[in-house]
PDB file of N, CA and C in Angstrom:
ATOM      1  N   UNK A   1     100.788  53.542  80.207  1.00  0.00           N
ATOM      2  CA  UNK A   1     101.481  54.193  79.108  1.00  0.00           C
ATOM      3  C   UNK A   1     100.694  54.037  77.800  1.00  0.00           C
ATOM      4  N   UNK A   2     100.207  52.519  77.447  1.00  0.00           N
ATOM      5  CA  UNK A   2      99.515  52.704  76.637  1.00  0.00           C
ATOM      6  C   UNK A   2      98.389  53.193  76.216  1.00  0.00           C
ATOM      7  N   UNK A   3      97.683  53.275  77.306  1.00  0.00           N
ATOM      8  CA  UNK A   3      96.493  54.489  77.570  1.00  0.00           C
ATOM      9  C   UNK A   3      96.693  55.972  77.314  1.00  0.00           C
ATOM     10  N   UNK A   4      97.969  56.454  77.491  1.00  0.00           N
ATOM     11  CA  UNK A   4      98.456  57.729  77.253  1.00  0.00           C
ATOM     12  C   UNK A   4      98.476  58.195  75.673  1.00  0.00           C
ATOM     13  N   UNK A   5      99.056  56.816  75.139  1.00  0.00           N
ATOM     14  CA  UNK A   5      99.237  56.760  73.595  1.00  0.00           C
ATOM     15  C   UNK A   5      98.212  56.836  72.845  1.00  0.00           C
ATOM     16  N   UNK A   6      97.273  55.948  73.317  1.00  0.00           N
ATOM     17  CA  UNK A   6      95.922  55.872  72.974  1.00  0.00           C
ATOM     18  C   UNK A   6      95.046  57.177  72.666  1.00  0.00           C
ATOM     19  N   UNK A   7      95.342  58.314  73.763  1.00  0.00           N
ATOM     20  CA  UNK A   7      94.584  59.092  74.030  1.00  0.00           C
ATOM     21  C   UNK A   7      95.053  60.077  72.887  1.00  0.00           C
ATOM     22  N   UNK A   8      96.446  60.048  72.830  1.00  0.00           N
ATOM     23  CA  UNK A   8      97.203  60.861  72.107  1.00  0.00           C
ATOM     24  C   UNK A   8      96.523  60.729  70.648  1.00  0.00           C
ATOM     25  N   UNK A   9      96.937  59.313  70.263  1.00  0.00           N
ATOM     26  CA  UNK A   9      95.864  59.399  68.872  1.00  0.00           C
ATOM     27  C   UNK A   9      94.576  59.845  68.444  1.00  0.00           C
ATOM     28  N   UNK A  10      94.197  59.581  69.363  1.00  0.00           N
ATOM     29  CA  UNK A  10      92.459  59.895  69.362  1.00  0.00           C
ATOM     30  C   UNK A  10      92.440  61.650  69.309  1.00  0.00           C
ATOM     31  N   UNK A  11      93.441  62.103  70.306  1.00  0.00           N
ATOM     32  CA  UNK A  11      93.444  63.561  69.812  1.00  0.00           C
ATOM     33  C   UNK A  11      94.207  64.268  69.080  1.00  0.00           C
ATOM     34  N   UNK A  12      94.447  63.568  67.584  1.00  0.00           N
ATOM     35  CA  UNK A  12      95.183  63.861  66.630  1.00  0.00           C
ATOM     36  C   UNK A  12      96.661  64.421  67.222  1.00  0.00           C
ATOM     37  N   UNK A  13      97.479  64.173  68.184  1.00  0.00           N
ATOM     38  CA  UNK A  13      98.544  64.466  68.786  1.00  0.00           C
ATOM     39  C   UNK A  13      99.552  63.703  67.882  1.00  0.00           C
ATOM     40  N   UNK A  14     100.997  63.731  67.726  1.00  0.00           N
ATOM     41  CA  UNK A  14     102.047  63.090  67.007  1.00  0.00           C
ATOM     42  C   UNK A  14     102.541  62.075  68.300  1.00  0.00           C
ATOM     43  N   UNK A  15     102.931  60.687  67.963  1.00  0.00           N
ATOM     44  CA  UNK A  15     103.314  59.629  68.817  1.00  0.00           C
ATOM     45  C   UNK A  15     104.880  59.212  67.769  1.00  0.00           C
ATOM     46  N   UNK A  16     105.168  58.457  68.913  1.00  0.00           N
ATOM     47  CA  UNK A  16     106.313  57.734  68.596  1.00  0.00           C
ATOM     48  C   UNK A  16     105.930  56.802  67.004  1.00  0.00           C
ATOM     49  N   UNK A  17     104.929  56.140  67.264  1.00  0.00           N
ATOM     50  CA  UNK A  17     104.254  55.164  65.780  1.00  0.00           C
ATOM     51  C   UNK A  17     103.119  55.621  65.892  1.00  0.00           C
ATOM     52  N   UNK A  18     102.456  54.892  64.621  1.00  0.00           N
ATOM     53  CA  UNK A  18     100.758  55.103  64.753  1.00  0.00           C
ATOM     54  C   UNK A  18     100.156  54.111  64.988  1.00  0.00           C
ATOM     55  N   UNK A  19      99.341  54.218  65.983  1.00  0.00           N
ATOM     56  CA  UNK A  19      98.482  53.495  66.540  1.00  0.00           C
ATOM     57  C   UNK A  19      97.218  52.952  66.318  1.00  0.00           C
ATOM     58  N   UNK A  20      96.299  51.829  66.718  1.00  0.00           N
ATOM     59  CA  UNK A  20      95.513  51.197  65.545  1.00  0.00           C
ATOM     60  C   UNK A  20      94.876  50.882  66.511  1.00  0.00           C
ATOM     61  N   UNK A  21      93.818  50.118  66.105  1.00  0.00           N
ATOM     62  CA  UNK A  21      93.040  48.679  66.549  1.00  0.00           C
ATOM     63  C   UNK A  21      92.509  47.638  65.472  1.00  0.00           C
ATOM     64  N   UNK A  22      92.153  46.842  65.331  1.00  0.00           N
ATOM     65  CA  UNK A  22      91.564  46.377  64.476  1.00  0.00           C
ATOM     66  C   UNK A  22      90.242  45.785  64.623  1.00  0.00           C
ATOM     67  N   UNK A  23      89.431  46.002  63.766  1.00  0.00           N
ATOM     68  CA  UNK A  23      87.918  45.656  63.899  1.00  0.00           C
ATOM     69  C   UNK A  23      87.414  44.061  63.325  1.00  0.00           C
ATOM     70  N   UNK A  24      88.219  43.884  62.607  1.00  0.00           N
ATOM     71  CA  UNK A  24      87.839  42.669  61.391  1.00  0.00           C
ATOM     72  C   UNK A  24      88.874  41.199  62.005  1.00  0.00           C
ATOM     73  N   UNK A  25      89.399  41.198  62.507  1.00  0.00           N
ATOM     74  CA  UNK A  25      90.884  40.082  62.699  1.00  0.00           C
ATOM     75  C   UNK A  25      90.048  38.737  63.797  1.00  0.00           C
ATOM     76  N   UNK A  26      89.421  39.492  64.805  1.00  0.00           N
ATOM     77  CA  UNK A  26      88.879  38.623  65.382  1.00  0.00           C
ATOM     78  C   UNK A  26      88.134  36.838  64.899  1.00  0.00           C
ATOM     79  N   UNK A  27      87.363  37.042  63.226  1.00  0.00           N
ATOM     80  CA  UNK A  27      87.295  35.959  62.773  1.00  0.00           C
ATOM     81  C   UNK A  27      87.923  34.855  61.713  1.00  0.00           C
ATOM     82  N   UNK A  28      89.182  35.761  62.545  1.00  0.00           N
ATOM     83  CA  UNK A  28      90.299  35.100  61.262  1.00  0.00           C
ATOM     84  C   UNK A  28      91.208  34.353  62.081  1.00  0.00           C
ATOM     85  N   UNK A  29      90.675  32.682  62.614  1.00  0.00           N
ATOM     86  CA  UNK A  29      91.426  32.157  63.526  1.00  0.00           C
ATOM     87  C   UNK A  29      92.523  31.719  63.349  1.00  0.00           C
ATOM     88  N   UNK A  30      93.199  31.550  62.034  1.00  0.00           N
ATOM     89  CA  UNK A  30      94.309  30.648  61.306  1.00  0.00           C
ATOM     90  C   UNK A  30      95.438  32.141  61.528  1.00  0.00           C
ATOM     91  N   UNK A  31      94.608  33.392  61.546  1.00  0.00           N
ATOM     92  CA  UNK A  31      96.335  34.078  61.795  1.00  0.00           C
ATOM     93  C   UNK A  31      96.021  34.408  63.203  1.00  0.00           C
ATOM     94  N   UNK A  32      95.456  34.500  63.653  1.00  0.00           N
ATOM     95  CA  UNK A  32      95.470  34.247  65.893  1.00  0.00           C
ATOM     96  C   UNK A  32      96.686  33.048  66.017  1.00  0.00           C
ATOM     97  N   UNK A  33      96.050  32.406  65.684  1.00  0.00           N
ATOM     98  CA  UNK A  33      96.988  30.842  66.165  1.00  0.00           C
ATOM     99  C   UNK A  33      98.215  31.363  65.340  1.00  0.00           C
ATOM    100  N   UNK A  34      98.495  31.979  64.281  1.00  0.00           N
ATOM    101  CA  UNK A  34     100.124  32.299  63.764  1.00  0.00           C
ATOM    102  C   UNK A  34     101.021  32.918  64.467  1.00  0.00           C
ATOM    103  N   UNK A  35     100.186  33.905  65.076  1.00  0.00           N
ATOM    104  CA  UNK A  35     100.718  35.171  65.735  1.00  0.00           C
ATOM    105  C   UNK A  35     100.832  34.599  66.883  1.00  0.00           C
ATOM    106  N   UNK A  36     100.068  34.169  67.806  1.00  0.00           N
ATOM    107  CA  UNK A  36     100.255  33.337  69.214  1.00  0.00           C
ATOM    108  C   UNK A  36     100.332  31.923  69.542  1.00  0.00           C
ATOM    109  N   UNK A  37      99.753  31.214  68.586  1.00  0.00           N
ATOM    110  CA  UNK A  37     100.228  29.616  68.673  1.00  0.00           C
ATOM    111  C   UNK A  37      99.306  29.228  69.639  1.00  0.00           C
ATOM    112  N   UNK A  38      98.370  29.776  69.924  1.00  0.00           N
ATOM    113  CA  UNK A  38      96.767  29.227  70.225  1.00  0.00           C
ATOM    114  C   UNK A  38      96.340  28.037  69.303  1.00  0.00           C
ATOM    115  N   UNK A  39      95.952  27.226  69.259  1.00  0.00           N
ATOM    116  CA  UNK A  39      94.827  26.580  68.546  1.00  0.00           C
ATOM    117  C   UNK A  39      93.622  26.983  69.255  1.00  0.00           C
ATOM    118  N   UNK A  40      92.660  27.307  67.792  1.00  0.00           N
ATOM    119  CA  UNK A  40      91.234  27.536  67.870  1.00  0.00           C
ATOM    120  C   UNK A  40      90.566  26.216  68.923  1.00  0.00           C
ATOM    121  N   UNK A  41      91.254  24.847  69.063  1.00  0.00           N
ATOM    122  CA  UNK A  41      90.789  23.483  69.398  1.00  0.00           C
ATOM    123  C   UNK A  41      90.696  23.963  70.910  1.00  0.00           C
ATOM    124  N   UNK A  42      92.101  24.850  71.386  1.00  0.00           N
ATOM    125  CA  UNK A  42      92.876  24.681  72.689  1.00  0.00           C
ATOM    126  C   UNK A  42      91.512  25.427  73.860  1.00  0.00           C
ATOM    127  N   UNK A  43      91.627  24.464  75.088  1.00  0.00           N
ATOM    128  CA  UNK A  43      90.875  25.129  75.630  1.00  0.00           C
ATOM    129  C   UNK A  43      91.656  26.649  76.267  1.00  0.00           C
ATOM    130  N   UNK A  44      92.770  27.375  75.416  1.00  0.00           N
ATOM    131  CA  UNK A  44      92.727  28.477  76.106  1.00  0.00           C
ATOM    132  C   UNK A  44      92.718  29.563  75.039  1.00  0.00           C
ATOM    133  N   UNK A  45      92.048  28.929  73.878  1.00  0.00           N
ATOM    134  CA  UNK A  45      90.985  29.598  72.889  1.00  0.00           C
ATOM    135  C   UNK A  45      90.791  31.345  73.306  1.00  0.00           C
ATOM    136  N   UNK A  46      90.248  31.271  74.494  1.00  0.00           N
ATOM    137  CA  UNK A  46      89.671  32.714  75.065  1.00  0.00           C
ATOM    138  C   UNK A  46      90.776  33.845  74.801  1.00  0.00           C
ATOM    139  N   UNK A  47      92.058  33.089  75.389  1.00  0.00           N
ATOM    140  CA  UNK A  47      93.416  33.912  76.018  1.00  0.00           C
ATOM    141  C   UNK A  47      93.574  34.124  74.976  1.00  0.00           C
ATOM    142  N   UNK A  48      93.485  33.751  73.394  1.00  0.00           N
ATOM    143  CA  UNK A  48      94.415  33.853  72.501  1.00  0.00           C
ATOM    144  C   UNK A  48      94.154  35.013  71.840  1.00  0.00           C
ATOM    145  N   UNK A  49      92.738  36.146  71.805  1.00  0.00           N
ATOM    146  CA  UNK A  49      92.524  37.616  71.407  1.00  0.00           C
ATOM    147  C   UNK A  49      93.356  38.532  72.382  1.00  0.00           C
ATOM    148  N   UNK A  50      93.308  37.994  73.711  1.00  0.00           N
ATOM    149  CA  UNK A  50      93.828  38.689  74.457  1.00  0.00           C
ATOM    150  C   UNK A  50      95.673  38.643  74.095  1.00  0.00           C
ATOM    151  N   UNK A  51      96.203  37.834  73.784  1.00  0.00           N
ATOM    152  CA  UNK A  51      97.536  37.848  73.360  1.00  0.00           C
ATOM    153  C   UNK A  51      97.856  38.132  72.037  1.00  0.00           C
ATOM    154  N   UNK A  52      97.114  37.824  70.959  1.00  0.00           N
ATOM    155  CA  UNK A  52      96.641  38.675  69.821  1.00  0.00           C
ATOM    156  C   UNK A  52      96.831  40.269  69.921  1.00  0.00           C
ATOM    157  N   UNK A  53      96.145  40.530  70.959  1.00  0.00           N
ATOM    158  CA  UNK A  53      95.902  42.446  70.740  1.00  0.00           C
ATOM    159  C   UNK A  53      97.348  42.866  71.419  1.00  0.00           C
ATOM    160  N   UNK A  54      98.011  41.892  72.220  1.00  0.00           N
ATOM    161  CA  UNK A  54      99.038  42.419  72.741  1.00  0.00           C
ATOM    162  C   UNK A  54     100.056  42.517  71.749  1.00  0.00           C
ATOM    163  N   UNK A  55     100.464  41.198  71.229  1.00  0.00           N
ATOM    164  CA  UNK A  55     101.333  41.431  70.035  1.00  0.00           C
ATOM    165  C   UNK A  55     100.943  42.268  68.921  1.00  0.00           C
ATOM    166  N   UNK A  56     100.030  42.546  68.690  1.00  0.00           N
ATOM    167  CA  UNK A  56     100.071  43.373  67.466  1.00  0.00           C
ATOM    168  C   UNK A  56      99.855  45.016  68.319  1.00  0.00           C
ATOM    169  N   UNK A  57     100.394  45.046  69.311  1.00  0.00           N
ATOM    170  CA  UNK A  57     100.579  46.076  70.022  1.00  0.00           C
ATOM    171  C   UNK A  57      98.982  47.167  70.130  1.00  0.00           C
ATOM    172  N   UNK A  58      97.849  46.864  70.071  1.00  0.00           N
ATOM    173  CA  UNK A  58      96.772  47.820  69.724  1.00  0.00           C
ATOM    174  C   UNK A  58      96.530  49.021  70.869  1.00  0.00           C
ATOM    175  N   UNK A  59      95.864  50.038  70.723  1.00  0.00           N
ATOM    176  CA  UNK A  59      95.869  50.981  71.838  1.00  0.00           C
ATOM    177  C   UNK A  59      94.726  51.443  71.952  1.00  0.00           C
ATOM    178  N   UNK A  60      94.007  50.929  71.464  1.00  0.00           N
ATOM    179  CA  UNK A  60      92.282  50.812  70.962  1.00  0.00           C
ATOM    180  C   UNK A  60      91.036  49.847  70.781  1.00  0.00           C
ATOM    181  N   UNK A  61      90.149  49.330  71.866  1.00  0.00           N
ATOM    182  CA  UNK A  61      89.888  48.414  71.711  1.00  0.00           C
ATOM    183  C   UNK A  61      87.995  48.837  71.712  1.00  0.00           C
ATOM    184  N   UNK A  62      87.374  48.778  70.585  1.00  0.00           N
ATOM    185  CA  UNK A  62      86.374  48.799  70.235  1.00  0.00           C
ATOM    186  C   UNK A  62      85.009  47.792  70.489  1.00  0.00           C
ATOM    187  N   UNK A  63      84.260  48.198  70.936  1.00  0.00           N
ATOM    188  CA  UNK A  63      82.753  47.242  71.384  1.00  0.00           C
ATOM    189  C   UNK A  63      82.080  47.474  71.492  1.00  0.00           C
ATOM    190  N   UNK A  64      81.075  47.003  70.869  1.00  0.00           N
ATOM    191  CA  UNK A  64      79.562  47.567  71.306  1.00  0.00           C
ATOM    192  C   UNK A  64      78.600  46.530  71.445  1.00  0.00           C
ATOM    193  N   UNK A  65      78.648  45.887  72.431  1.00  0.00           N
ATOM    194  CA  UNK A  65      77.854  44.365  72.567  1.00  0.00           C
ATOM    195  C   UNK A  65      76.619  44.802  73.555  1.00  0.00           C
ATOM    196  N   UNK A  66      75.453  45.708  72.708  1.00  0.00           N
ATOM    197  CA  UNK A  66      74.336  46.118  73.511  1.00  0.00           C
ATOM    198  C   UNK A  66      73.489  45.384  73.203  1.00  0.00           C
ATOM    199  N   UNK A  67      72.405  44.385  73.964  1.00  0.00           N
ATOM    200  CA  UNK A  67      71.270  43.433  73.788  1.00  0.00           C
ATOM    201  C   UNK A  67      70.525  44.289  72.896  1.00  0.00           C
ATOM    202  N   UNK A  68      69.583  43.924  72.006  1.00  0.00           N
ATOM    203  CA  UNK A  68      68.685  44.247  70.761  1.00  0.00           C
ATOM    204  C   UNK A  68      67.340  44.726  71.970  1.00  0.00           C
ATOM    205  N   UNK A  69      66.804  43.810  72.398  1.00  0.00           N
ATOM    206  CA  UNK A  69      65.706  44.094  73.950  1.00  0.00           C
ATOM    207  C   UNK A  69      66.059  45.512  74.884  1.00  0.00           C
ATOM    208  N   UNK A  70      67.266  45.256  74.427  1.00  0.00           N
ATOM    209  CA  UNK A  70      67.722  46.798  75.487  1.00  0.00           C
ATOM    210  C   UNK A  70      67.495  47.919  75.014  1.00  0.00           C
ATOM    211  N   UNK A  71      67.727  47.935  73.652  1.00  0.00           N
ATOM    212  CA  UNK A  71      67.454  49.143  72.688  1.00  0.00           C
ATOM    213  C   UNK A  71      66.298  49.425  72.268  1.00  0.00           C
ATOM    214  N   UNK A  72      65.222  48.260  72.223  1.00  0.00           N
ATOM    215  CA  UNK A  72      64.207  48.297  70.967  1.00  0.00           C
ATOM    216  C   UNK A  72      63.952  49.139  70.028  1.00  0.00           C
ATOM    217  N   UNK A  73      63.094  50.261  69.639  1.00  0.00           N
ATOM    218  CA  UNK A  73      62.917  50.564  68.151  1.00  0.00           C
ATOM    219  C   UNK A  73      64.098  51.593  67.817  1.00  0.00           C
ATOM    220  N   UNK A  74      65.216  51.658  68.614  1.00  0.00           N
ATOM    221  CA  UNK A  74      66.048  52.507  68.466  1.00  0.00           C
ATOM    222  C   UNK A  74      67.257  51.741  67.754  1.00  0.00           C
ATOM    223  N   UNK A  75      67.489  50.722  67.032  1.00  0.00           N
ATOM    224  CA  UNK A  75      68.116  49.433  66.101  1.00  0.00           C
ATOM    225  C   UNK A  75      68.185  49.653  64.831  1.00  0.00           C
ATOM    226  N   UNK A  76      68.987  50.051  64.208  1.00  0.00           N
ATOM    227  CA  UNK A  76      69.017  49.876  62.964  1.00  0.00           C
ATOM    228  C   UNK A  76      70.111  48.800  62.434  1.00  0.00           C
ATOM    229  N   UNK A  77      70.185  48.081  61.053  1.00  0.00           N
ATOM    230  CA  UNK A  77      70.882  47.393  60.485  1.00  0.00           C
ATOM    231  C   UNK A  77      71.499  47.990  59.442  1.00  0.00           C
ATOM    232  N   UNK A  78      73.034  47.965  60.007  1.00  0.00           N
ATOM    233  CA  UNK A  78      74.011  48.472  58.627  1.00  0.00           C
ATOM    234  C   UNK A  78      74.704  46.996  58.180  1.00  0.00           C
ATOM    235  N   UNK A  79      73.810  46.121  57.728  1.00  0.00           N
ATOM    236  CA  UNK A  79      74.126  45.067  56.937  1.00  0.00           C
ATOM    237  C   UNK A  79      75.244  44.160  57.814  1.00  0.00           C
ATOM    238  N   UNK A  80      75.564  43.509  56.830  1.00  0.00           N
ATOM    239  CA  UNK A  80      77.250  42.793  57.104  1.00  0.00           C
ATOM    240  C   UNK A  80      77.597  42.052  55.856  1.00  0.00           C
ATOM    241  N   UNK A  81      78.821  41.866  56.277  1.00  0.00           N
ATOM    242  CA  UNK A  81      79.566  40.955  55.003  1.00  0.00           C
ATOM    243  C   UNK A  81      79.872  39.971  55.883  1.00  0.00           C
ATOM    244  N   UNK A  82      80.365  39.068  54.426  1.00  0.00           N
ATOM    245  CA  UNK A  82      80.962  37.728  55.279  1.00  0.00           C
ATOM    246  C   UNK A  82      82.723  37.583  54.921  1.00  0.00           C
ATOM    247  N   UNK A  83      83.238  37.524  56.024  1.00  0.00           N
ATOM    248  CA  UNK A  83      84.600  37.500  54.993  1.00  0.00           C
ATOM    249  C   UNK A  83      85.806  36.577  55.537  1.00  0.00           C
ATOM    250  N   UNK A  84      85.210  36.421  56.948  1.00  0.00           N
ATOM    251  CA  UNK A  84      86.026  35.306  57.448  1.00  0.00           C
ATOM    252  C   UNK A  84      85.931  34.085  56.729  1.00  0.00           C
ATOM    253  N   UNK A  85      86.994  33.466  57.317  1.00  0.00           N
ATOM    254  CA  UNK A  85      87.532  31.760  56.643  1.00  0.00           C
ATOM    255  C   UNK A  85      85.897  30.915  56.721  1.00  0.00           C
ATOM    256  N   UNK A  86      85.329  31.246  58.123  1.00  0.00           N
ATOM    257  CA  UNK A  86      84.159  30.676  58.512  1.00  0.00           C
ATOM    258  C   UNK A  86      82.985  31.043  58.522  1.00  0.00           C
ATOM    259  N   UNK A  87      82.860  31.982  57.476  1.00  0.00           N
ATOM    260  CA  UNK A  87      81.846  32.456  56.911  1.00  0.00           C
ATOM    261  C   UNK A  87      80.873  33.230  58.147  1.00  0.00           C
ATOM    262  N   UNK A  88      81.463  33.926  59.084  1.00  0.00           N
ATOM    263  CA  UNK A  88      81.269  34.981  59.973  1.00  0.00           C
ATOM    264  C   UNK A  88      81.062  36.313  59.310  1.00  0.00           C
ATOM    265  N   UNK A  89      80.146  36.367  60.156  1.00  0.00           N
ATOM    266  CA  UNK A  89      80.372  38.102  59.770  1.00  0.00           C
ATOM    267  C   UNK A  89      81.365  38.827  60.526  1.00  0.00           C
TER     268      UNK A  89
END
């Protein structure tokens, strides 16, 4: 179902709510652990994005984790900021 929703947004269709993902939340461990009661310490650390994206209901989940070697001169850098608690980009 949520795949349906998903799709719906993406093709400018009208849904029940509007639907999201978020790009930036991942290095913000103090509201993970709010929202799910993970500690960053806990070894089930991993689970806690995954219960994260559930509660904040997302229908969109964004990645692009391609090796730099894989690409070579085809790489460009659009910078970064730092903005997490832990000085992550």
């Amino acid at each position: 179902m949520l795949l349906e929703k998903g799709m719906a947004a993406l093709n400018l269709e009208f849904t029940d709510k509007v639907y999201r993902t978020e790009y930036s939340v991942f290095g913000h461990s103090k509201l993970i652990e709010k929202v799910t009661g993970i500690s960053p310490d806990s070894p089930e650390w991993g689970r806690a994005y995954i219960e994260f994206a559930k509660a904040w209901d997302y229908c969109f989940n964004w990645n692009v984790m391609i090796d730099r070697s894989y690409l070579g001169k085809y790489v460009s850098s659009m910078g970064h900021a730092e903005y997490a608690e832990n000085g992550a980009d």
